[in-house]
PDB file of N, CA and C in Angstrom:
ATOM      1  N   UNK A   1     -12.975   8.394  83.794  1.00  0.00           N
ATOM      2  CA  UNK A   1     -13.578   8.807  82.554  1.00  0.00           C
ATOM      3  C   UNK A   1     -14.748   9.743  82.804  1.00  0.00           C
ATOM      4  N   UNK A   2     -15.557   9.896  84.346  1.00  0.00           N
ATOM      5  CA  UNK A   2     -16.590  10.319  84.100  1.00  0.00           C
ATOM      6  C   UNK A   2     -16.164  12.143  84.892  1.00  0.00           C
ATOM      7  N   UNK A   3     -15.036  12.459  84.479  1.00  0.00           N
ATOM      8  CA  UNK A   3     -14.569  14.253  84.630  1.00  0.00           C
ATOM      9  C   UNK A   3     -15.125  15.067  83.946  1.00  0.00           C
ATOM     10  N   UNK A   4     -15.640  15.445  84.847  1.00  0.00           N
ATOM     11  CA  UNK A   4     -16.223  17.191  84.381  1.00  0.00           C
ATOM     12  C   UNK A   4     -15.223  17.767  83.770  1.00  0.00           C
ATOM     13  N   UNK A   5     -15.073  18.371  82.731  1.00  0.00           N
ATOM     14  CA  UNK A   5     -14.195  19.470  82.106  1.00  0.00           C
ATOM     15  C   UNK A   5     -14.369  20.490  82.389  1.00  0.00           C
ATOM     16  N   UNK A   6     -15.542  20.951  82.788  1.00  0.00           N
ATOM     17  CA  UNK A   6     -16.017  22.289  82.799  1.00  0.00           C
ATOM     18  C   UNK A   6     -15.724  22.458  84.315  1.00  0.00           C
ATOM     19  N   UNK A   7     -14.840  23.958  84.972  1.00  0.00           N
ATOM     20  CA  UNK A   7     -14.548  23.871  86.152  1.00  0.00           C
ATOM     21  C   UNK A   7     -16.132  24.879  86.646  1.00  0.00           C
ATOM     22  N   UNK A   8     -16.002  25.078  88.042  1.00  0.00           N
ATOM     23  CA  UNK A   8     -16.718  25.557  88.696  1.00  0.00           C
ATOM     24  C   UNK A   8     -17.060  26.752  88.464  1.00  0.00           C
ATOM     25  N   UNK A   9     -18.367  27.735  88.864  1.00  0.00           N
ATOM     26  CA  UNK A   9     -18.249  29.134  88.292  1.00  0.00           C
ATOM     27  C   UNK A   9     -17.558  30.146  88.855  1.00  0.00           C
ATOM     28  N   UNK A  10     -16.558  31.189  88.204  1.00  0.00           N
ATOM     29  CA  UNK A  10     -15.429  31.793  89.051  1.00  0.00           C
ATOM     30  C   UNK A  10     -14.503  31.653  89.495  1.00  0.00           C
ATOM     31  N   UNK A  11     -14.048  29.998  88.860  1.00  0.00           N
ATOM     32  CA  UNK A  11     -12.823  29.704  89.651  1.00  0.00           C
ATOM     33  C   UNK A  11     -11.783  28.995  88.189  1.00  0.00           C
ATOM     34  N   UNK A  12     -10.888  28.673  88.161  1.00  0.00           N
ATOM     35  CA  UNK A  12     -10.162  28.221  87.016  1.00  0.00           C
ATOM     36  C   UNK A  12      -9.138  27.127  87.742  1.00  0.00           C
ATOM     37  N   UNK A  13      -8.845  26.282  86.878  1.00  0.00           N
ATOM     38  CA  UNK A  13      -7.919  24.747  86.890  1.00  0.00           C
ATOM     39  C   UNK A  13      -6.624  25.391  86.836  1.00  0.00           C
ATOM     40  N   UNK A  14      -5.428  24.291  86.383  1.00  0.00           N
ATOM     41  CA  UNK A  14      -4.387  24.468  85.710  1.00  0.00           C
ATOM     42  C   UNK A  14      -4.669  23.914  84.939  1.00  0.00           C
ATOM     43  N   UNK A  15      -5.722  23.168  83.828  1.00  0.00           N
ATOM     44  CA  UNK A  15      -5.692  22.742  82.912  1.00  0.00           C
ATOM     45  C   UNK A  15      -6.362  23.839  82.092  1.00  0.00           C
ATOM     46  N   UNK A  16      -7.187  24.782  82.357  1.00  0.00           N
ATOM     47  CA  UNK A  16      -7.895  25.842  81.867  1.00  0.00           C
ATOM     48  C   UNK A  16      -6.585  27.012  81.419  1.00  0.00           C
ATOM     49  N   UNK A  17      -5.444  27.034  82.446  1.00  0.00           N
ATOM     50  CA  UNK A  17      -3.742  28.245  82.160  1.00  0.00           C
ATOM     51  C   UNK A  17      -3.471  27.087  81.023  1.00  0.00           C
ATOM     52  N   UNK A  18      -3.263  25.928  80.993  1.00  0.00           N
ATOM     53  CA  UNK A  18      -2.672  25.473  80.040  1.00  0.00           C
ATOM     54  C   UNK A  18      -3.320  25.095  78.391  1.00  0.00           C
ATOM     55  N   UNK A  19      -4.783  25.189  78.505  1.00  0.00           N
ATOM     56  CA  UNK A  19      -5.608  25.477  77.443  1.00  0.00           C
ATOM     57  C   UNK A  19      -5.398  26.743  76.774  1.00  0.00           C
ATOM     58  N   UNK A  20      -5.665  27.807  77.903  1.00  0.00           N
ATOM     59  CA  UNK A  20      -5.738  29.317  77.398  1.00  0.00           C
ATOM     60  C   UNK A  20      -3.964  29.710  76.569  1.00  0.00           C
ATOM     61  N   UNK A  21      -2.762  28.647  77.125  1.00  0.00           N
ATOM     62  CA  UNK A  21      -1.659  29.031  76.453  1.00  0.00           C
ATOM     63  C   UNK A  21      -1.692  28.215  74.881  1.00  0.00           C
ATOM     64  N   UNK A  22      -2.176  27.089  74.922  1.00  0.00           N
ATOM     65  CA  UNK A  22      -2.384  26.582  73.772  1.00  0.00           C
ATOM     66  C   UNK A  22      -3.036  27.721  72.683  1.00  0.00           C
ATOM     67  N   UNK A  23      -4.397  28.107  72.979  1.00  0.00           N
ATOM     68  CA  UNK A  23      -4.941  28.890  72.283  1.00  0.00           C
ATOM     69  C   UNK A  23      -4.284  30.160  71.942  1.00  0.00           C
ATOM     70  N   UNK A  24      -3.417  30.501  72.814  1.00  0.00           N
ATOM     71  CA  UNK A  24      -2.434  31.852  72.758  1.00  0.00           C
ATOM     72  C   UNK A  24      -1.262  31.654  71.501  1.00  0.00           C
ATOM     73  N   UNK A  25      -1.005  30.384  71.486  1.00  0.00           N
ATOM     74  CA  UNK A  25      -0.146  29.706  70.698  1.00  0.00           C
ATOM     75  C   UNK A  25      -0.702  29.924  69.484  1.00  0.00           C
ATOM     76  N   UNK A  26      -2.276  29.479  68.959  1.00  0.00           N
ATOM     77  CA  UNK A  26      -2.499  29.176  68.110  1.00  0.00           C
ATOM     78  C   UNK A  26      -2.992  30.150  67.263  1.00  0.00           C
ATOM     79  N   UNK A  27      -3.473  31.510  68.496  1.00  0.00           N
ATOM     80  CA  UNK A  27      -3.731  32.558  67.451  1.00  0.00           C
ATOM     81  C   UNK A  27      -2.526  33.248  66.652  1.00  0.00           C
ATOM     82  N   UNK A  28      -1.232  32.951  67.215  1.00  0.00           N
ATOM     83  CA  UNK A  28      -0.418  33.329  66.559  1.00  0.00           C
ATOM     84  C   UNK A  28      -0.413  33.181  64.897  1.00  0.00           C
ATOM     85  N   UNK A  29      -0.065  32.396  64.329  1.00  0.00           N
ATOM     86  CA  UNK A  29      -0.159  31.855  63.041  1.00  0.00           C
ATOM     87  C   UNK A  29      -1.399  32.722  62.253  1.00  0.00           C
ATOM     88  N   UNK A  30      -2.458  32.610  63.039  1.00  0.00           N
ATOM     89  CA  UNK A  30      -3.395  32.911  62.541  1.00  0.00           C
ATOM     90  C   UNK A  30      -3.334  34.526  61.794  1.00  0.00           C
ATOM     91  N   UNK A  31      -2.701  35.526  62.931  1.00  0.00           N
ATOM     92  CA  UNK A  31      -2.735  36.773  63.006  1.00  0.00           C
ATOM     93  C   UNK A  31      -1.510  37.060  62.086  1.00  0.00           C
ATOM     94  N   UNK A  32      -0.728  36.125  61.497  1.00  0.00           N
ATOM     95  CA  UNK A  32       0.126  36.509  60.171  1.00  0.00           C
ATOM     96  C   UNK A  32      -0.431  36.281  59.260  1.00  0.00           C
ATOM     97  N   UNK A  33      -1.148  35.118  59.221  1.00  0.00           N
ATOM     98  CA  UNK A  33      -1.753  34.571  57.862  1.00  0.00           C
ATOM     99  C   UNK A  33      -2.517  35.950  57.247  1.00  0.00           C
ATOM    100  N   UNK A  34      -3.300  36.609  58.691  1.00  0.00           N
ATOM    101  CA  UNK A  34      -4.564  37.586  58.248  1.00  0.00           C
ATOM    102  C   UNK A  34      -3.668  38.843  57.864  1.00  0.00           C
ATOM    103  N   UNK A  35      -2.943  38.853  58.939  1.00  0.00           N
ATOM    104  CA  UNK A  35      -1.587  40.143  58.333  1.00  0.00           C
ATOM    105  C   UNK A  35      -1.578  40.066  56.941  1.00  0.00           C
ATOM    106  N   UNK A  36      -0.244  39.081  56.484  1.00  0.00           N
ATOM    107  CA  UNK A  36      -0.880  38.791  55.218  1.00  0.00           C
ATOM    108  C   UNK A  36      -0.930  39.078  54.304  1.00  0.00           C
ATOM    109  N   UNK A  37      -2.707  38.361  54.171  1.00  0.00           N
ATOM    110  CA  UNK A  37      -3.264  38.096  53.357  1.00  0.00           C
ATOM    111  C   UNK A  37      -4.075  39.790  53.334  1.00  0.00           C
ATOM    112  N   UNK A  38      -4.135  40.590  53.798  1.00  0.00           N
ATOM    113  CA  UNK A  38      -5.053  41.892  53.704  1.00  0.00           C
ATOM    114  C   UNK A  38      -3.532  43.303  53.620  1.00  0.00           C
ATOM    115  N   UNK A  39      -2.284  42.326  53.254  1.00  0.00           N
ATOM    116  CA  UNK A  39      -1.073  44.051  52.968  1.00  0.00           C
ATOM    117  C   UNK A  39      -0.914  43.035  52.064  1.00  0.00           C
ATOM    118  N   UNK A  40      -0.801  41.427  51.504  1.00  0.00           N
ATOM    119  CA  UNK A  40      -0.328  41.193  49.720  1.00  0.00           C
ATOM    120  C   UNK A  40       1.090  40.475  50.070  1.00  0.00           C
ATOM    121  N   UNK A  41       1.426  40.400  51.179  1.00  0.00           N
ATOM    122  CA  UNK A  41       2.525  39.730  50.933  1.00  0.00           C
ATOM    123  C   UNK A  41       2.962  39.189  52.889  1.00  0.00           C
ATOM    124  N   UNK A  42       3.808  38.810  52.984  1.00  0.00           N
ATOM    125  CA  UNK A  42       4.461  38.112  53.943  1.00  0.00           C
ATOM    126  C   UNK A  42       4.333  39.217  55.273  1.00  0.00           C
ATOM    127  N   UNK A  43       3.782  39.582  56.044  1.00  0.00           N
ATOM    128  CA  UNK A  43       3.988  40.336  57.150  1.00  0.00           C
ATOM    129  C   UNK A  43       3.841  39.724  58.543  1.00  0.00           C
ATOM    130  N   UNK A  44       5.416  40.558  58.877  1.00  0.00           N
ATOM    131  CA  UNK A  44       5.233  40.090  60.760  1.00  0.00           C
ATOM    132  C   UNK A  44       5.257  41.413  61.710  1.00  0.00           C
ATOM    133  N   UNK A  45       4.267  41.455  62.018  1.00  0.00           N
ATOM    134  CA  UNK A  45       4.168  42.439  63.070  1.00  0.00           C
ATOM    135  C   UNK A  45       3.927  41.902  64.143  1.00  0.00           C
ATOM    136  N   UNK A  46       5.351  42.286  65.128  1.00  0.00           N
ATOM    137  CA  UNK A  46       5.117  41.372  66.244  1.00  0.00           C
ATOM    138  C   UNK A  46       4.265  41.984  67.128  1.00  0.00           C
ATOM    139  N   UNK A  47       3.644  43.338  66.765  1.00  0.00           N
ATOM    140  CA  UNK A  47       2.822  43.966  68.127  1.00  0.00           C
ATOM    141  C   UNK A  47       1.653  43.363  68.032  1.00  0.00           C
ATOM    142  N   UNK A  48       0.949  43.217  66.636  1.00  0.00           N
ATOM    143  CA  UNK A  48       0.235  42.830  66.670  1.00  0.00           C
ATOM    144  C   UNK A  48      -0.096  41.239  67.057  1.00  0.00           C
ATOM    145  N   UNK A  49       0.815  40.522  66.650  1.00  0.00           N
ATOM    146  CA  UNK A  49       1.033  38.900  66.696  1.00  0.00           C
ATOM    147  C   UNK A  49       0.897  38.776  68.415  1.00  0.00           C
ATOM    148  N   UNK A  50       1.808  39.674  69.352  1.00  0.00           N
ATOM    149  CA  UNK A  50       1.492  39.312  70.631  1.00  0.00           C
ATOM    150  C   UNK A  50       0.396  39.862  71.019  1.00  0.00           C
ATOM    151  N   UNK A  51      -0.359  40.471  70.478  1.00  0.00           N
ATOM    152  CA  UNK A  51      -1.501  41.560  70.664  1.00  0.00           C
ATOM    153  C   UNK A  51      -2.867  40.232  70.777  1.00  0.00           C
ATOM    154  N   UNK A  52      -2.517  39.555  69.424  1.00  0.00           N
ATOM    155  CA  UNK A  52      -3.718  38.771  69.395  1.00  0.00           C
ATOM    156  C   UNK A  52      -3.426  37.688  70.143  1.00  0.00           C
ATOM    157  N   UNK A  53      -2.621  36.996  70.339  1.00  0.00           N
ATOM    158  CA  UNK A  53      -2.006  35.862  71.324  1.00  0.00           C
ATOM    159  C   UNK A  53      -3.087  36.213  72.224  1.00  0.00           C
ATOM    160  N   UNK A  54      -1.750  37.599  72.935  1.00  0.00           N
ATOM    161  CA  UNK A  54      -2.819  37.779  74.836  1.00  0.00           C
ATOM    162  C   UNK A  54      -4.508  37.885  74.593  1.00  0.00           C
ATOM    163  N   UNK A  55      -4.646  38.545  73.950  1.00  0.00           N
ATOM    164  CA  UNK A  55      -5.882  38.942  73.614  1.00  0.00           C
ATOM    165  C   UNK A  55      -7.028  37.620  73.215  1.00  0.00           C
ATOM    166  N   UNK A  56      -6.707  36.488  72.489  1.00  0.00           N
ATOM    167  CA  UNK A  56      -6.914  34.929  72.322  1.00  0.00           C
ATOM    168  C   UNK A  56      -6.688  34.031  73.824  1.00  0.00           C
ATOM    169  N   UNK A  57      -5.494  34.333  74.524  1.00  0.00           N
ATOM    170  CA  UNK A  57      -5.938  33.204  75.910  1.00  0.00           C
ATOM    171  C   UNK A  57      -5.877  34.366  76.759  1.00  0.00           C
ATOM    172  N   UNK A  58      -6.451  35.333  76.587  1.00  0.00           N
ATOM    173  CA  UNK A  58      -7.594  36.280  78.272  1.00  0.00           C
ATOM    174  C   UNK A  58      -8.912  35.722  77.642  1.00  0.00           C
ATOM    175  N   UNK A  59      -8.609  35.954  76.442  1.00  0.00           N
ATOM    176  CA  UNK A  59     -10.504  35.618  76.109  1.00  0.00           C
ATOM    177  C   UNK A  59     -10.989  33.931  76.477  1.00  0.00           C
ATOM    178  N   UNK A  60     -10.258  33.410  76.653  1.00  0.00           N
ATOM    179  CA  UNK A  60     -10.565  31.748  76.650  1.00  0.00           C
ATOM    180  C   UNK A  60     -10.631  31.886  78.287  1.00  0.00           C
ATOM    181  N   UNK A  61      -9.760  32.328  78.743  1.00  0.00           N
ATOM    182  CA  UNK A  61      -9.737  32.462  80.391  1.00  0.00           C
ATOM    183  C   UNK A  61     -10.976  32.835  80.518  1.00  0.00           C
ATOM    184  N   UNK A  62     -11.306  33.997  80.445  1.00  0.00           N
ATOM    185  CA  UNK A  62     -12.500  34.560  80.824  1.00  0.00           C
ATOM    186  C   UNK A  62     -14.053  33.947  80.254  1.00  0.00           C
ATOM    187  N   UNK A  63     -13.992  33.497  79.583  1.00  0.00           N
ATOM    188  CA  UNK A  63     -14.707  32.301  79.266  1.00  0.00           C
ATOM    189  C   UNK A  63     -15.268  31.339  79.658  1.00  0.00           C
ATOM    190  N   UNK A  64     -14.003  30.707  80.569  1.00  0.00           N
ATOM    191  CA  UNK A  64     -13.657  29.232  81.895  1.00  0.00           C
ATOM    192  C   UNK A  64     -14.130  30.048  82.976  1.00  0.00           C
ATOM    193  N   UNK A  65     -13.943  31.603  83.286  1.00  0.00           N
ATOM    194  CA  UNK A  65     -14.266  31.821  84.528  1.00  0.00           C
ATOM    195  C   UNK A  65     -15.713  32.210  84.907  1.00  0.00           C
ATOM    196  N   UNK A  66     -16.274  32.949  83.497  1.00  0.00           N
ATOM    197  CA  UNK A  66     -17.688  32.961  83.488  1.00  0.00           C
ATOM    198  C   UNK A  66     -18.424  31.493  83.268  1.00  0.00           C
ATOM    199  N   UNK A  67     -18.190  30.672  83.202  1.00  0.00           N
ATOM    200  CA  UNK A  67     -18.791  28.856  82.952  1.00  0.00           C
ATOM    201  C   UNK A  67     -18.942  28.217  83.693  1.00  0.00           C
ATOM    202  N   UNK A  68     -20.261  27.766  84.034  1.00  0.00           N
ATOM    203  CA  UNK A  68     -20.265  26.940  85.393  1.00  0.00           C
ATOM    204  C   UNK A  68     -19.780  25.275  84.898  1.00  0.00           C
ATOM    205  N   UNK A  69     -19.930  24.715  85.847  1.00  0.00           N
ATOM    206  CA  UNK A  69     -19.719  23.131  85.964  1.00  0.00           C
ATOM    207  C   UNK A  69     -20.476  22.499  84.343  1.00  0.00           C
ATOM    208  N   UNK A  70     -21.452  22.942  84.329  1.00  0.00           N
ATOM    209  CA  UNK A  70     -22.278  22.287  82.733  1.00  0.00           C
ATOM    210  C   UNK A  70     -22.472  22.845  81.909  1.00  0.00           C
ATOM    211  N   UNK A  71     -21.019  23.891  81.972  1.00  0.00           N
ATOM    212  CA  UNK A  71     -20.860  24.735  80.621  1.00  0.00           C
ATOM    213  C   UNK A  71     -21.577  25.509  80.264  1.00  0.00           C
ATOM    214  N   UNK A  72     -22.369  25.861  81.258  1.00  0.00           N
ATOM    215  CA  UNK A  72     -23.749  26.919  80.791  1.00  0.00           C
ATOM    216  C   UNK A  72     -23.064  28.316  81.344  1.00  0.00           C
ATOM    217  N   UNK A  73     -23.456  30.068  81.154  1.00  0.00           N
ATOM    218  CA  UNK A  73     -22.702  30.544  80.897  1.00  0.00           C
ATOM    219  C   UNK A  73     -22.823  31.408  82.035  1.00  0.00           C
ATOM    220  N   UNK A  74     -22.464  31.926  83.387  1.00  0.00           N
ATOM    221  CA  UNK A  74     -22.715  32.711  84.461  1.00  0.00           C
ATOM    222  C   UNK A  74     -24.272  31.725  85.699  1.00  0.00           C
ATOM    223  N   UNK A  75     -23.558  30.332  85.568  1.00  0.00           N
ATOM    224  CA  UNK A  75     -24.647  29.408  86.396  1.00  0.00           C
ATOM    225  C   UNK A  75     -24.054  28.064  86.433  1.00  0.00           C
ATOM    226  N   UNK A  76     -24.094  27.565  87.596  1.00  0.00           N
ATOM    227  CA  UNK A  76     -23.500  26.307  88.097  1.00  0.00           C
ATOM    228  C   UNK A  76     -24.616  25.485  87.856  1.00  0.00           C
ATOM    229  N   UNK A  77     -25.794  25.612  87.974  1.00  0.00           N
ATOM    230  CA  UNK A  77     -27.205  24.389  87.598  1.00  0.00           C
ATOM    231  C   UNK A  77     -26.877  23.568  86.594  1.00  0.00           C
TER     232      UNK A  77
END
């Protein structure tokens, strides 16, 4: 029970690839809803839909890799 979540600074888990795909997952939905809701009706644009995905788990990656051990942001202290 007493696991650090937060990995080391510069380095990444496999639980951090499998977070960042979750989140990749989840911007999906999101990036139709906003589609959308701003053209009035039902839109799928898949460039954009995979656009924001990758773009949603690089950003979470890079995130985990700038984060030290206590979650503080470019520092292991």
């Amino acid at each position: 029970m007493g696991d650090n979540i937060f990995t080391s600074l510069w380095s990444l888990k496999l639980s951090d690839w499998q977070r960042g795909l979750v989140i990749a997952i989840l911007t999906t939905p999101i990036t139709v809803i906003y589609d959308s809701a701003m053209n009035g009706g039902l839109v799928f644009d898949w460039k954009k839909v995979v656009a924001g995905a990758i773009a949603g788990g690089c950003g979470y990656l890079l995130k985990n890799l700038l984060t030290g051990v206590n979650g503080k942001l470019l520092t292991n202290k």
